[in-house]
Protein backbone atom coordinates (compact mmCIF):
# COMPACT_ATOMS: atom_id res chain seq x y z
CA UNK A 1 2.88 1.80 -19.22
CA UNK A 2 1.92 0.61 -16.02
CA UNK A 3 -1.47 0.64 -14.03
CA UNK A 4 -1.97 0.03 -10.75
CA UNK A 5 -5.42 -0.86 -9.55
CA UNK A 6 -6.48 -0.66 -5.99
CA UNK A 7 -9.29 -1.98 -3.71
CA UNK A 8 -10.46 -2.53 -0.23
CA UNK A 9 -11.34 0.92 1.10
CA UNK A 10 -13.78 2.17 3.28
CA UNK A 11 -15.65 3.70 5.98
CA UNK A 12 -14.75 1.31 9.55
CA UNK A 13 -15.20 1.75 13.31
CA UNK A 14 -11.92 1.36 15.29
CA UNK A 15 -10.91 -1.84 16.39
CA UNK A 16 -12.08 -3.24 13.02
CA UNK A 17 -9.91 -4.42 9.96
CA UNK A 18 -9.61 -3.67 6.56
CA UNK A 19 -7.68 -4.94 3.39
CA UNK A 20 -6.18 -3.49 0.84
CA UNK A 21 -5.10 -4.51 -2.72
CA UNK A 22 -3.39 -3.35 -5.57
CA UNK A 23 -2.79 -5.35 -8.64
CA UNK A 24 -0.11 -4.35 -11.03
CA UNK A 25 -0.46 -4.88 -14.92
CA UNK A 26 1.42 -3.32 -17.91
CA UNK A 27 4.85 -3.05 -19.27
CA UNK A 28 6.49 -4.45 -15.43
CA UNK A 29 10.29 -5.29 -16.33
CA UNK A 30 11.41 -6.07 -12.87
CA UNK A 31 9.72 -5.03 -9.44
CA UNK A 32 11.64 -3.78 -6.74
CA UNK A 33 9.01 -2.87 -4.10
CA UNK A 34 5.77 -2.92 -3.81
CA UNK A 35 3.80 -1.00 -0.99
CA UNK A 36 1.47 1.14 0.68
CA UNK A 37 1.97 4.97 1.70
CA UNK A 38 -1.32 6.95 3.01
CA UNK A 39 -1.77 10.81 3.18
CA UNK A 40 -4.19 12.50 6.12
CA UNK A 41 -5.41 15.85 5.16
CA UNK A 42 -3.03 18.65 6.05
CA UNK A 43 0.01 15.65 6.13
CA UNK A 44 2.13 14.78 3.78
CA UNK A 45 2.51 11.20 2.26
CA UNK A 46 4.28 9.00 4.42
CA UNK A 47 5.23 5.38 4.22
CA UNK A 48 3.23 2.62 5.80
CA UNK A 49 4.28 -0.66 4.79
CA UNK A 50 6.78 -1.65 2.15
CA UNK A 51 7.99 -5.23 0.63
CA UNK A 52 10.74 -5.59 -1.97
CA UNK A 53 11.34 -8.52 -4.64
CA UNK A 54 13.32 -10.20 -1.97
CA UNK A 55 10.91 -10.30 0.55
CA UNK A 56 12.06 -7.96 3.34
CA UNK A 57 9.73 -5.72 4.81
CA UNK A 58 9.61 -2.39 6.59
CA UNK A 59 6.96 -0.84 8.80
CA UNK A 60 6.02 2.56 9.51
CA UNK A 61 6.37 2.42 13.50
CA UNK A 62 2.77 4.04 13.63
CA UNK A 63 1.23 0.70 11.89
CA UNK A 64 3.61 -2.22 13.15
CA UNK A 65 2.36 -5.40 15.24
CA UNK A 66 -1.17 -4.10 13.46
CA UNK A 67 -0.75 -4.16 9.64
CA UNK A 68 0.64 -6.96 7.76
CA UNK A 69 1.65 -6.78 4.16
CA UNK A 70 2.07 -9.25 1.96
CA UNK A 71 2.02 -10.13 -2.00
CA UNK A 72 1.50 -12.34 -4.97
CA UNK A 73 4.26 -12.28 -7.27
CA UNK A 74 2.37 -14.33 -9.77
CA UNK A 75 -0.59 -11.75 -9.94
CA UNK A 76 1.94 -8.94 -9.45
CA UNK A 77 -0.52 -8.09 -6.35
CA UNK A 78 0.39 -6.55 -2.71
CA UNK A 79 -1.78 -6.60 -0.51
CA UNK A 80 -1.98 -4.46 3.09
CA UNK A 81 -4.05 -6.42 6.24
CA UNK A 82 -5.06 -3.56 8.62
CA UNK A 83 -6.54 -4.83 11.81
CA UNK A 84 -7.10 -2.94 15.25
CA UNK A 85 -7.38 0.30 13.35
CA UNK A 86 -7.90 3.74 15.17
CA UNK A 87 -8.74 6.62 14.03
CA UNK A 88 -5.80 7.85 13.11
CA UNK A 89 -5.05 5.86 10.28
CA UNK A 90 -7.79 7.93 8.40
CA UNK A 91 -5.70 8.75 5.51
CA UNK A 92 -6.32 8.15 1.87
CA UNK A 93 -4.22 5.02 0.73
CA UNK A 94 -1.88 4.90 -2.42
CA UNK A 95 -0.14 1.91 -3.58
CA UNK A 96 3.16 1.90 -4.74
CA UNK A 97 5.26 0.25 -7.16
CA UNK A 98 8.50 0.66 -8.02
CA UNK A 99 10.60 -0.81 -11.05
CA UNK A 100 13.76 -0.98 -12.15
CA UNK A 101 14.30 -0.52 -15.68
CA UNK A 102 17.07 -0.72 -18.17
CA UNK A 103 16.81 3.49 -17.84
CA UNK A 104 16.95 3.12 -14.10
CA UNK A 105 14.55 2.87 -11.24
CA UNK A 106 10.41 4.49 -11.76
CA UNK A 107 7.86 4.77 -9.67
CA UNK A 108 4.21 4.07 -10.25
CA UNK A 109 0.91 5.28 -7.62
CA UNK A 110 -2.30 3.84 -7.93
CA UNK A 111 -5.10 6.99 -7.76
CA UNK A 112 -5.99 6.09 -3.82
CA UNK A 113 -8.01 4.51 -2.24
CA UNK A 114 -10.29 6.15 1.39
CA UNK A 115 -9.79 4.74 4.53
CA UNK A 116 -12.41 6.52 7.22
CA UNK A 117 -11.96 5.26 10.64
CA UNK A 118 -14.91 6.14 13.08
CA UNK A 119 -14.34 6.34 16.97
């Protein structure tokens, strides 16, 4: 099994910044992405930032030039800088993790994490 454990929520005024992590630990055969999708009440779960084992990176277009993600391959962590946010990136945050196993590829979510920004 694998568990995902996140951090770095909260309730912000816009402009501000928050960060996000997520540390992976379990049975993790080989990663390939790690990243960040949020879901706004009445939305459905869409992709925000994403980084794969090789290091190339996609943005959702909503978030780029103000989120930066980045990880630690040695702590199996990803992290997710937010800065300038508005408050439209209220949404609650889910990290994701995808491996590929002998079976074929899995994901894994962590359980979310609230990000409230205030105008």
């Amino acid at each position: 099994q694998v568990q995902l454990a996140e951090s770095g929520g909260g309730l912000v005024q816009a402009g501000r910044s928050l960060r996000l992590a997520c540390a992976a630990s379990g049975n993790i055969f080989s990663i390939n992405t790690m990243g960040w999708y949020r879901q706004a009440p009445g939305n459905q779960r869409e992709l925000v930032a994403r980084i794969t084992s090789g290091g190339s990176i996609k943005y959702a277009d909503s978030v780029q030039g103000r989120f930066t993600i980045s990880r630690n391959s040695d702590k199996n962590t990803v992290y997710l800088q937010m800065n300038s946010l508005k408050p439209e990136d209220t949404a609650v945050y889910y990290c994701n993790l995808n491996i590929v196993y002998w079976s074929g590829p899995k994901d894994y979510w962590g359980q979310g994490t609230q990000v409230t920004v205030s105008s």
